[in-house]
Protein backbone atom coordinates (compact mmCIF):
# COMPACT_ATOMS: atom_id res chain seq x y z
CA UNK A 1 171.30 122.69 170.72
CA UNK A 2 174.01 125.74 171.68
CA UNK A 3 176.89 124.14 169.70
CA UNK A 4 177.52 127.07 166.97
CA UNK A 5 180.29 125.43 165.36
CA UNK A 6 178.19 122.03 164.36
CA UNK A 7 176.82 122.22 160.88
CA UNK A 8 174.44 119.06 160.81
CA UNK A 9 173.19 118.79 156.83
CA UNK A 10 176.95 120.08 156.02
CA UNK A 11 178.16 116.92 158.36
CA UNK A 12 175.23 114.88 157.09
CA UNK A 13 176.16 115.81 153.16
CA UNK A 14 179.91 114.96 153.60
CA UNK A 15 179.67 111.30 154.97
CA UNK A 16 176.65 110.91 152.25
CA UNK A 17 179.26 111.80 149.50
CA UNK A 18 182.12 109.90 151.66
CA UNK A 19 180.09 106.34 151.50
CA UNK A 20 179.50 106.69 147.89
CA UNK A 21 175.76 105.65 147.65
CA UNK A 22 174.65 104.15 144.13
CA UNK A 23 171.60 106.78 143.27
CA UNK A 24 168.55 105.34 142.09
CA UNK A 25 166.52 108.14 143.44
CA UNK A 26 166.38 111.78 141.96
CA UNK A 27 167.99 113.94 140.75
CA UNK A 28 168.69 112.26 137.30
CA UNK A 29 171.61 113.95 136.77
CA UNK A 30 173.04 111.12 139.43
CA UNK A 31 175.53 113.60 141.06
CA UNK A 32 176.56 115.42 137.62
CA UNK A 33 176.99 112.27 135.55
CA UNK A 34 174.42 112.14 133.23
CA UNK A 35 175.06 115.94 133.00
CA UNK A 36 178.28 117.01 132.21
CA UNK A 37 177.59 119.98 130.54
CA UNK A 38 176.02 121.12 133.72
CA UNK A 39 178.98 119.55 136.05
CA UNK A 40 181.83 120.97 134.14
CA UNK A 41 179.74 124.87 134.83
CA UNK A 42 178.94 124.15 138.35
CA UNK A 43 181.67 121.66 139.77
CA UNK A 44 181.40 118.30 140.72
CA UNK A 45 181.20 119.12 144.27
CA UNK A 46 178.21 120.89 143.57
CA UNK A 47 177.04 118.18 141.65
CA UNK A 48 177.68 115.31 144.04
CA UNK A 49 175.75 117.24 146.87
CA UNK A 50 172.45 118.03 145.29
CA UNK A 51 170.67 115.23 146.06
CA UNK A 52 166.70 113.92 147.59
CA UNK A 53 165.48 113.29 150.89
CA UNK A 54 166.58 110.44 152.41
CA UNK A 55 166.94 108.76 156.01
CA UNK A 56 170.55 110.12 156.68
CA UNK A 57 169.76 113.41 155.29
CA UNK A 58 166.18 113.68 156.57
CA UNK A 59 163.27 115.28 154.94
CA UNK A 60 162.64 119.14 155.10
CA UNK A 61 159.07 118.79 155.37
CA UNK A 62 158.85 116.18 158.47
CA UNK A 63 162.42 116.62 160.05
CA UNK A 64 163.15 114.29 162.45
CA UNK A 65 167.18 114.28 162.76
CA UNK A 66 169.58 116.31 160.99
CA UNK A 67 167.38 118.96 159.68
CA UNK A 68 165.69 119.36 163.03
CA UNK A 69 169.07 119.44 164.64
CA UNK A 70 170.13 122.19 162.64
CA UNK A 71 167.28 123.79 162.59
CA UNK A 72 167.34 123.98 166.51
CA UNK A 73 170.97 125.45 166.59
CA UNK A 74 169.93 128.37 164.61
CA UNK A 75 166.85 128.82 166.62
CA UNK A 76 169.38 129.73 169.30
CA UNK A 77 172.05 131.54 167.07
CA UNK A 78 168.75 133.81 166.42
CA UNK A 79 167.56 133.77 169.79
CA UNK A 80 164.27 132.45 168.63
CA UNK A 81 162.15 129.59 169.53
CA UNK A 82 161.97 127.97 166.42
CA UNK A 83 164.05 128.63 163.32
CA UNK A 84 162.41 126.97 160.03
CA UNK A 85 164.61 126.18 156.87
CA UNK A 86 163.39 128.11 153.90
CA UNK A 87 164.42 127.33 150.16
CA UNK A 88 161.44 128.92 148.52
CA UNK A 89 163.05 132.32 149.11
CA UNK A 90 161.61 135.16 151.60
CA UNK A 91 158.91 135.16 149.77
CA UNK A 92 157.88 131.90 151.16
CA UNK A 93 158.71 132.93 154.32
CA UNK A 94 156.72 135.63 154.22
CA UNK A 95 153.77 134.64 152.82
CA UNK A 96 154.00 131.69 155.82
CA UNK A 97 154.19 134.25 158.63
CA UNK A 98 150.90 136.19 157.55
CA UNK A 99 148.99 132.44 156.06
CA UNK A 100 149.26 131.69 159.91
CA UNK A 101 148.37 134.59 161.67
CA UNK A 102 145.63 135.87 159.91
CA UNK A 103 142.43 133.68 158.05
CA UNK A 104 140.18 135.08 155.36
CA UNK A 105 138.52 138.37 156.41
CA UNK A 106 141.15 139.00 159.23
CA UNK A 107 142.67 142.27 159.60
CA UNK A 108 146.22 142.79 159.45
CA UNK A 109 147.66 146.39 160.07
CA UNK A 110 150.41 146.95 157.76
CA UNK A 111 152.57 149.44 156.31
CA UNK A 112 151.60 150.16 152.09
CA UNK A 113 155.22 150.15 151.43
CA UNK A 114 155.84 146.68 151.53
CA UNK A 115 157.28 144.14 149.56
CA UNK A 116 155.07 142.22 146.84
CA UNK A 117 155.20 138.99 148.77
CA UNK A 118 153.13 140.04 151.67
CA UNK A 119 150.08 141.65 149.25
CA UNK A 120 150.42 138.14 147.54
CA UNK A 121 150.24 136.64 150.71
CA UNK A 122 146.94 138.28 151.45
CA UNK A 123 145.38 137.81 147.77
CA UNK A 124 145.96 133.89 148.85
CA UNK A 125 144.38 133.91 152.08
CA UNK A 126 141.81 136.35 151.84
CA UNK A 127 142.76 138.75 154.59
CA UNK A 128 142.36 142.35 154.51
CA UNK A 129 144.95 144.89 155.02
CA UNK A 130 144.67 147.89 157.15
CA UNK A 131 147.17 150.21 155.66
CA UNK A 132 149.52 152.63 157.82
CA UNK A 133 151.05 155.25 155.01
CA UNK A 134 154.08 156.05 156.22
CA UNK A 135 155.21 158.94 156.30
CA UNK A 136 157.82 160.26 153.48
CA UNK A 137 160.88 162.28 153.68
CA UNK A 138 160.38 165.00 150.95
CA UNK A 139 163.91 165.77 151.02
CA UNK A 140 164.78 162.50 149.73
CA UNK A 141 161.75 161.18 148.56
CA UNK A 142 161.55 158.11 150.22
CA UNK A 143 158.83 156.25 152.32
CA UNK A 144 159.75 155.93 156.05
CA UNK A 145 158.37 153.59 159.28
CA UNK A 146 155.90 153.52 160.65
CA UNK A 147 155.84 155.39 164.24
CA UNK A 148 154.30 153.52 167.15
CA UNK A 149 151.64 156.37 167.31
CA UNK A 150 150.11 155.62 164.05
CA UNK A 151 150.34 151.80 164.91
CA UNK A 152 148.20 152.85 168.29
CA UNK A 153 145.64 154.48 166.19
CA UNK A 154 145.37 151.81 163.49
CA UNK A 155 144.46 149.19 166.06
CA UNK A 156 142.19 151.44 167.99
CA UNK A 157 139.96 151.45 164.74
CA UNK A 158 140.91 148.25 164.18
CA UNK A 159 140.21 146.58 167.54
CA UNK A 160 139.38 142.95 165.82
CA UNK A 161 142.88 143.06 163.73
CA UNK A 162 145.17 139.69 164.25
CA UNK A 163 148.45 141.01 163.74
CA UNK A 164 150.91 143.82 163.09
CA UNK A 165 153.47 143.43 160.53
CA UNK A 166 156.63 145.75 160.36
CA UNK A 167 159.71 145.80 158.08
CA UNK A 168 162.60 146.09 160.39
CA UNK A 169 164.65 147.73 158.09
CA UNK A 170 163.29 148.85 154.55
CA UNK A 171 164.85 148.90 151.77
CA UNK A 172 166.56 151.83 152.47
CA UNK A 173 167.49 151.14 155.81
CA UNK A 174 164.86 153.10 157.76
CA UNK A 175 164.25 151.08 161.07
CA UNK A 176 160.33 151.56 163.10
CA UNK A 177 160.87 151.23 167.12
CA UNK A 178 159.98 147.75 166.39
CA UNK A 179 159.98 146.80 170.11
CA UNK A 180 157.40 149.56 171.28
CA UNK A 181 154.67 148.35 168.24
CA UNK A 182 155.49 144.54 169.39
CA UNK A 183 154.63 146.28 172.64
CA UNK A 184 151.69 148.06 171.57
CA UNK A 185 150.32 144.69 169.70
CA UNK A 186 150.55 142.59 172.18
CA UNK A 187 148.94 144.60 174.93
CA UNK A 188 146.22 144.40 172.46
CA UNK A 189 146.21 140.46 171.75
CA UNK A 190 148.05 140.81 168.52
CA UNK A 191 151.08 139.20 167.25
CA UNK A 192 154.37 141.01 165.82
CA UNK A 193 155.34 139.92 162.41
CA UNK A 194 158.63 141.63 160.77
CA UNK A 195 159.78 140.88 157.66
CA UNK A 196 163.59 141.45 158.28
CA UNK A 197 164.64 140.49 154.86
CA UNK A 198 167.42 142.68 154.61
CA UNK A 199 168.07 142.84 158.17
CA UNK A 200 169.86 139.32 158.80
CA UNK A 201 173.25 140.88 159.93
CA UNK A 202 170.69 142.65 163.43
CA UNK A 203 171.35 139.47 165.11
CA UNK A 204 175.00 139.05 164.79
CA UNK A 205 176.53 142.25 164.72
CA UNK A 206 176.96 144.96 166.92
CA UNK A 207 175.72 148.50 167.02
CA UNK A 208 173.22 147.59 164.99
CA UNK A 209 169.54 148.20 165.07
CA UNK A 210 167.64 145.65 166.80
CA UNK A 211 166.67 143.21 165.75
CA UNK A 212 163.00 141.21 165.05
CA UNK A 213 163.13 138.29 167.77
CA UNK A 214 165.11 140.73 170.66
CA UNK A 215 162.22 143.63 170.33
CA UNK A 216 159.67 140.75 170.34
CA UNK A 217 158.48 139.61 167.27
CA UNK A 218 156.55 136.50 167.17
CA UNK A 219 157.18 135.63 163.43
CA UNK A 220 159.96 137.42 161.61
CA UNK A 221 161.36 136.24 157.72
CA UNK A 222 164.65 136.99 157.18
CA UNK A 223 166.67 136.87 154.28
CA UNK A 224 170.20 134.74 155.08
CA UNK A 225 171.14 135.17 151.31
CA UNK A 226 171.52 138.93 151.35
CA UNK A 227 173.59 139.71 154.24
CA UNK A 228 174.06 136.46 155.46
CA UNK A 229 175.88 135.06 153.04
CA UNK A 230 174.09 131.81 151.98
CA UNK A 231 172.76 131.00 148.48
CA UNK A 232 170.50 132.88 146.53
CA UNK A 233 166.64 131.80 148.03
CA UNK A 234 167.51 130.26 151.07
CA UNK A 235 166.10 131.78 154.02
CA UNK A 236 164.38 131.24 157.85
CA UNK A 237 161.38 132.03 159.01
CA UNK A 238 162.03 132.21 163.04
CA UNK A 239 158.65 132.13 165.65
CA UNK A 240 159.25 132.89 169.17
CA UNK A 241 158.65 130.01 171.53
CA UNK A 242 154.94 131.03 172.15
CA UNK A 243 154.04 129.93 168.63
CA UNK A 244 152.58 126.68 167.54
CA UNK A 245 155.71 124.86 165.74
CA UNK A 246 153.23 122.14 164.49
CA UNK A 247 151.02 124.44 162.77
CA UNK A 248 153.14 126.90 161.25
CA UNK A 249 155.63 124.02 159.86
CA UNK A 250 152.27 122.68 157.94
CA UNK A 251 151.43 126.84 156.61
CA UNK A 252 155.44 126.77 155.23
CA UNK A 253 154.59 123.04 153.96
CA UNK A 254 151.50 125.00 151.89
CA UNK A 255 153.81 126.83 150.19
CA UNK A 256 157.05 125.27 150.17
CA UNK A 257 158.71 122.42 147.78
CA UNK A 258 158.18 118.85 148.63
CA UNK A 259 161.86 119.14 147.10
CA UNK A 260 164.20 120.49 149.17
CA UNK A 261 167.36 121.78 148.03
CA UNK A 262 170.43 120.44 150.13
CA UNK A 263 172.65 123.42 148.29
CA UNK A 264 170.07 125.80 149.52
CA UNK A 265 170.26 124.10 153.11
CA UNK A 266 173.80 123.07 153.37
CA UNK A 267 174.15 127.31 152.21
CA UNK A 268 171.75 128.07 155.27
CA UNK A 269 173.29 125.83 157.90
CA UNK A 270 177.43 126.53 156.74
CA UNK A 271 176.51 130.37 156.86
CA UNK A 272 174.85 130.54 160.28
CA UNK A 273 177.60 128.75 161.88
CA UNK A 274 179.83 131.35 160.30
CA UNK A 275 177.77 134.52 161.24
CA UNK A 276 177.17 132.80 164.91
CA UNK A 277 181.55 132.52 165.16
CA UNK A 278 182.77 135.28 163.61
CA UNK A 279 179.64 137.83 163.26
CA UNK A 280 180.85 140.32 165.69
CA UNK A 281 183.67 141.10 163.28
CA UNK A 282 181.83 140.77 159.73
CA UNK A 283 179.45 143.19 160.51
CA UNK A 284 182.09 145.62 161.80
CA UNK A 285 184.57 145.33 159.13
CA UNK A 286 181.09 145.85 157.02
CA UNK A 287 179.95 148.73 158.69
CA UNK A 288 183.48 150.49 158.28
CA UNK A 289 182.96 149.93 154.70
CA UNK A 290 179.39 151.76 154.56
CA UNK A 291 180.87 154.52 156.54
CA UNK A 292 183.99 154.88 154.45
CA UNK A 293 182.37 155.24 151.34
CA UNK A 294 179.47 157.41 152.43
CA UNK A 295 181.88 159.89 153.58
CA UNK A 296 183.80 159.79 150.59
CA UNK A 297 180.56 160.17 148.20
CA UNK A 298 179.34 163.09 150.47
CA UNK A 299 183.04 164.91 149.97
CA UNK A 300 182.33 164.55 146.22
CA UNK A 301 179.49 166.79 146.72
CA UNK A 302 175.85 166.69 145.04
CA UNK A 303 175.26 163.14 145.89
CA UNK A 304 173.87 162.70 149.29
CA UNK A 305 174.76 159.50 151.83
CA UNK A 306 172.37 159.30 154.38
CA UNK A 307 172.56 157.70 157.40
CA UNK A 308 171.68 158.05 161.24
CA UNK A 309 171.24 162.03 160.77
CA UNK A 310 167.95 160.99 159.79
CA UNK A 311 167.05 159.46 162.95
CA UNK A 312 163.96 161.21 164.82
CA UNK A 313 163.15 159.06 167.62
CA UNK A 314 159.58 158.92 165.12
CA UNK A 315 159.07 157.08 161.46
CA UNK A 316 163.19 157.20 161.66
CA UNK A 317 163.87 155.33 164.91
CA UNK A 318 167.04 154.18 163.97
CA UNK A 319 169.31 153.36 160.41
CA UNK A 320 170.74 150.65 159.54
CA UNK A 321 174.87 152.29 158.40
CA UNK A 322 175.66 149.20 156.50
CA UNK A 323 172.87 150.71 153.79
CA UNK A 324 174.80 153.00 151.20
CA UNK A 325 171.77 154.54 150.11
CA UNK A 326 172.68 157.84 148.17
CA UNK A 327 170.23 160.70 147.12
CA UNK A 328 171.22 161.38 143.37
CA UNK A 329 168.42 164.08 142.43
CA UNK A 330 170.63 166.98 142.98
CA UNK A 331 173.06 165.87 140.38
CA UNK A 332 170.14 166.15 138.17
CA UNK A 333 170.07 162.49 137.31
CA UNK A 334 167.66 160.01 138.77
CA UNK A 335 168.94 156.91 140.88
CA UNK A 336 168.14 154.39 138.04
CA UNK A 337 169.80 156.51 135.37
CA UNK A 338 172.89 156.32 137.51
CA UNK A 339 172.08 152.84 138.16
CA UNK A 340 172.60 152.11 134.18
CA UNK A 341 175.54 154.57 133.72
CA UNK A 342 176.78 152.36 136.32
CA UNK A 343 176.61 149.18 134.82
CA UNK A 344 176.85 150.04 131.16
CA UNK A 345 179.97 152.40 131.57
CA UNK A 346 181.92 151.42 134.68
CA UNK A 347 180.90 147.63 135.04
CA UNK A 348 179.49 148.27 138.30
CA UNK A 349 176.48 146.31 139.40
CA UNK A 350 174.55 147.96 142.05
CA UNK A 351 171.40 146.77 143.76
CA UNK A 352 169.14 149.25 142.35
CA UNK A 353 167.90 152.75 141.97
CA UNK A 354 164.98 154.51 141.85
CA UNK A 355 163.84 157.65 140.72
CA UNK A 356 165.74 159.75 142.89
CA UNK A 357 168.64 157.15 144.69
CA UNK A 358 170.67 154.45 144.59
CA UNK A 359 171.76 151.42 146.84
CA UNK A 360 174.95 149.67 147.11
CA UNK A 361 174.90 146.70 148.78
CA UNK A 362 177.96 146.71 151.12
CA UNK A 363 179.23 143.10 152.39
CA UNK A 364 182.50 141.33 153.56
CA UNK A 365 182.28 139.75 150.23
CA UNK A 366 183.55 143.69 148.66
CA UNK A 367 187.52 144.45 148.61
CA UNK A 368 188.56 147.97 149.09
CA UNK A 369 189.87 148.06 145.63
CA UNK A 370 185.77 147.83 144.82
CA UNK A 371 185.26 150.49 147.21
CA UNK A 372 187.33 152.77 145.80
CA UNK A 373 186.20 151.70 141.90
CA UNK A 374 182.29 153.08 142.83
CA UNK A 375 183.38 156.46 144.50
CA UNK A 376 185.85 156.92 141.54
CA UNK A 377 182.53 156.43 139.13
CA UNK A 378 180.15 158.02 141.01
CA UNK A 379 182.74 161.25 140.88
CA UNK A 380 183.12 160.84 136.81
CA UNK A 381 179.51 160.45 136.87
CA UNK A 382 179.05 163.74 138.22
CA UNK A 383 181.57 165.49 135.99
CA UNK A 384 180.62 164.25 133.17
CA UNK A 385 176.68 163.31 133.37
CA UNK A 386 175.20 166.13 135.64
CA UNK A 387 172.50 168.41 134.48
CA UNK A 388 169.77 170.94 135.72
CA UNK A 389 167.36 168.85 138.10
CA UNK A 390 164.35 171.17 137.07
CA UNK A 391 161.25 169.35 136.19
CA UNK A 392 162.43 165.66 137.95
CA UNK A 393 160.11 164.17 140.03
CA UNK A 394 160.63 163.76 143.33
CA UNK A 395 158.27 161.65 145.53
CA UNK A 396 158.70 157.46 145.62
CA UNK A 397 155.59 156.44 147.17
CA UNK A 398 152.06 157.45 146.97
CA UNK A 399 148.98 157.16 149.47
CA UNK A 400 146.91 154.44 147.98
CA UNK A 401 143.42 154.54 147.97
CA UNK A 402 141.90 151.20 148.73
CA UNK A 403 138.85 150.43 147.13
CA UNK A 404 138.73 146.39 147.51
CA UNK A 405 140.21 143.59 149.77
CA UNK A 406 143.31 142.28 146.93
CA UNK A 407 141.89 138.79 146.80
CA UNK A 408 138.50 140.04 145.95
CA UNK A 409 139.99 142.33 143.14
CA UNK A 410 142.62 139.94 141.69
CA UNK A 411 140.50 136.84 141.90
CA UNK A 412 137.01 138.92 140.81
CA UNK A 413 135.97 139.84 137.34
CA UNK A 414 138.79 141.66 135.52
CA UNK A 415 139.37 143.71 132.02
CA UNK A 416 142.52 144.87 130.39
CA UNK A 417 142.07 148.81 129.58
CA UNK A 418 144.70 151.18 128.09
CA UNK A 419 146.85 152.31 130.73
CA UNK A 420 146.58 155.79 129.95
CA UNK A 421 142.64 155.45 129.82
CA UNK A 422 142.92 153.57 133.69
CA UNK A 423 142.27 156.68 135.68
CA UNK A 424 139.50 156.67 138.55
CA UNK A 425 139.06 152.43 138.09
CA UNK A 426 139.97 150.02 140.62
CA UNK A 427 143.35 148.04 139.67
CA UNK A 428 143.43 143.87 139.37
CA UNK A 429 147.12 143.71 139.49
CA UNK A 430 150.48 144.85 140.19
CA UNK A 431 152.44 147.23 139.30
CA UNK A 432 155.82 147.57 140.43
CA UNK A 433 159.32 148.87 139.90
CA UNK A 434 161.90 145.91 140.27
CA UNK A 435 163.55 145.91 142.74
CA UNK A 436 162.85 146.75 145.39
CA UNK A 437 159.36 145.34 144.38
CA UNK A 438 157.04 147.64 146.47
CA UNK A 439 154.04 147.73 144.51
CA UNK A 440 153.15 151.43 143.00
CA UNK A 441 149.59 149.68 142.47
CA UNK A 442 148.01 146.79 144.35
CA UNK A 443 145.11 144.70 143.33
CA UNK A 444 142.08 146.67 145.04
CA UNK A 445 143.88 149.96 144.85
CA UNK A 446 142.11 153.19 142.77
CA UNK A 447 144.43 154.27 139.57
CA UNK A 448 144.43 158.22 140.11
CA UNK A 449 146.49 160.29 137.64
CA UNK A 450 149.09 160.92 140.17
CA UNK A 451 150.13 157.77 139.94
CA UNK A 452 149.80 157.05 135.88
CA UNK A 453 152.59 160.27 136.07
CA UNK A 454 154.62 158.31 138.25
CA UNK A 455 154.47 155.52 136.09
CA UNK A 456 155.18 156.99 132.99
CA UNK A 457 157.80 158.65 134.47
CA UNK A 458 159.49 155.84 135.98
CA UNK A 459 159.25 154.26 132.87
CA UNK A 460 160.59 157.00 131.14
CA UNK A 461 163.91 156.95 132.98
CA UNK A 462 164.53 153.29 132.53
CA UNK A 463 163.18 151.80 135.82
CA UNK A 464 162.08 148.13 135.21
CA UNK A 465 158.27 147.60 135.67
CA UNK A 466 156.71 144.56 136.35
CA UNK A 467 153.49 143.07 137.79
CA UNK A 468 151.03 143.29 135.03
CA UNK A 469 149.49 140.22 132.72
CA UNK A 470 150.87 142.78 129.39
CA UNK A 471 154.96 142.74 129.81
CA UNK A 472 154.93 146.08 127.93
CA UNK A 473 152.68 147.23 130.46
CA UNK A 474 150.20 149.41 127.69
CA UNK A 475 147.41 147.81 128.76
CA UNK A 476 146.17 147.24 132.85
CA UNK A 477 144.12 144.57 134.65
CA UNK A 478 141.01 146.64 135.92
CA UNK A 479 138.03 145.34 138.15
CA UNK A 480 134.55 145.37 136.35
């Protein structure tokens, strides 16, 4: 299945529409009829395509014909030996990729700063993390990779571990050497998992870092929506050909729909074929983007564009240059107050800031005229905005002390306290800034008063915190 420019559920959709079937199935809206509210807001083409599981469209759970078929020409746009539809979001895919390579009470070496989904994924199944803190550029603030080193070390006192699970890149677009830890794991009898949810565009473009399946990865989750293009929560989880298809279809099937969208797939299967025939040039006209505003927000001065500068051959291996991540500290201003000055003065929506930078999110999708609109506001911003930086914090991520396995302290006996009363207790939730939803606490995790001042700083400057049972987060979920 090597035929890039088939698009099987897309084919499979538009002779379903062409022989005008009578529903008497779901949806009830009965392709936007008894809905036109709805049909006049999304379009009947919409409309007339989200529709069940049938024998000409297959079913996502068992596929047998057109799903499978498109499912196998991604595997090979990806390189990988199977490619698994997602509609559930990453999250789904992630939480798959760690449900089947680790059981309860299995080790999994992981960096902290991950996303939520893979701490949820081990509060379901009972597996305990072995944490690798990254290390932290102090400069910037910012949590890094992990360096194969550390990795080494981790599994040397953590011989019995199942798995090693990377992000290939982070949020910020710091990339580990991916394929020296796949490596290093599997010389030990581990598997390679990388959650490459903002790292779609590795496998189609190039100069780009590589990517999860070419270092060696045996699972990796990645994110078509966000670079790739397709709808919002549509994603793949791809397994190398070693991997038991059977077995991690049923894991996905734990934690997937019985429902699966055909807008969400049709997105998946339409946008691969695209990325798979014109890729090569997406990603560059992308990446000249990136690199045209980065040097234009570094010639404002104060704001500072990072990119492969950082690189160290260590916890920077590589950078991914279609990330416009800019350091905003020395403007005075933290990333999330310029993330709001952004968005309430200029009508710019950027992907989010933190307490000391900002990301764009750079696609084919932007038109220069857009380019030009965010360096022209960032500038004002600066003029007009700026102030003395004295007294702003300047670290994003925190060593965690882990008290308890996150199952045992979400699922055990629990209290809400005062948040400002929570120091030197064990935590039975989240807390997290959103996005990029890396949790600041984790079920399990100590509350020390370093972090209550990051947390009542970040809430201070406007960043949006989430995670906890009480929305206005004044009270905390605390083991007894």
């Amino acid at each position: 299945m090597t035929d890039q420019s088939r698009a099987p559920i897309y084919e499979a959709l538009n002779k379903y529409r062409a022989d005008r079937i009578v529903p008497f199935d779901v949806p009830g809206h009965k392709m936007g009829r008894g809905n036109p509210e709805l049909t006049e807001f999304l379009g009947k083409s919409c409309m007339s395509v989200d529709v069940n599981s049938s024998k000409p469209l297959d079913n996502l759970c068992h596929p047998v014909s057109v799903i499978k078929e498109a499912e196998s020409i991604a595997a090979s746009a990806f390189g990988a030996g199977n490619a698994f539809f997602i509609v559930n979001g990453t999250t789904a895919a992630v939480q798959a990729m760690l449900l089947a390579a680790a059981k309860r009470g299995d080790k999994i070496i992981m960096p902290r700063n991950v996303h939520r989904s893979a701490i949820n994924a081990l509060i379901l199944s009972g597996a305990i993390p072995v944490y690798v803190n990254p290390e932290v550029n102090h400069k910037l603030g910012i949590p890094l990779g992990m360096t194969p080193e550390n990795v080494e070390a981790a599994i040397k006192r953590n011989p019995d571990a199942k798995a090693v699970f990377v992000n290939n890149p982070t949020y910020y677009g710091i990339c580990s050497d991916i394929k020296r830890i796949a490596d290093i794991a599997h010389r030990h009898g581990m598997l390679l998992l990388a959650d490459e949810a903002h790292g779609t565009h590795f496998y189609f473009g190039d100069n780009m870092p590589i990517s999860g399946m070419a270092a060696g990865a045996d699972m990796s989750a990645v994110s078509m929506h966000k670079s790739g293009g397709s709808l919002t929560q549509s994603s793949f989880l791809l397994t190398a050909p070693g991997m038991n298809e059977g077995y991690v279809r049923q894991i996905i099937n734990l934690m997937q729909t019985t429902s699966g969208s055909y807008l969400l797939m049709s997105s998946l299967d339409i946008s691969r074929r695209r990325l798979a025939l014109h890729g090569k040039e997406i990603f560059a006209k992308v990446q000249s983007y990136a690199e045209y505003m980065r040097s234009e927000i570094n010639d404002i001065g104060g704001y500072y564009a990072f990119s492969k500068e950082l690189c160290d051959g260590g916890a920077i291996y590589d950078f991914d240059i279609t990330k416009l991540s800019v350091h905003t500290r020395e403007i005075g201003l933290a990333g999330i107050e310029v993330y709001d000055i952004l968005r309430d003065n200029y009508g710019i929506q950027i992907e989010f800031g933190d307490i000391g930078n900002i990301l764009a999110y750079v696609s084919i999708g932007d038109r220069e005229l857009y380019l030009d609109r965010l360096i022209g506001a960032l500038n004002d911003i600066k003029r007009v905005w700026s102030k003395d930086k004295t007294g702003m914090l300047n670290v994003e991520y925190i060593d965690p002390v882990v008290r308890v396995s996150p199952q045992q302290a979400f699922y055990g006996n629990r209290r809400a306290v005062p948040i400002e009363q929570s120091a030197g207790l064990i935590c039975g939730e989240f807390v997290m800034c959103y996005p990029p939803g890396i949790p600041i606490l984790a079920p399990g995790e100590e509350i020390t008063p370093e972090i209550l001042d990051y947390i009542r700083y970040a809430g201070e400057k406007g960043c949006f915190l989430t995670g906890t049972q009480d929305l206005e987060i004044k009270y905390i979920m605390v083991t007894e």
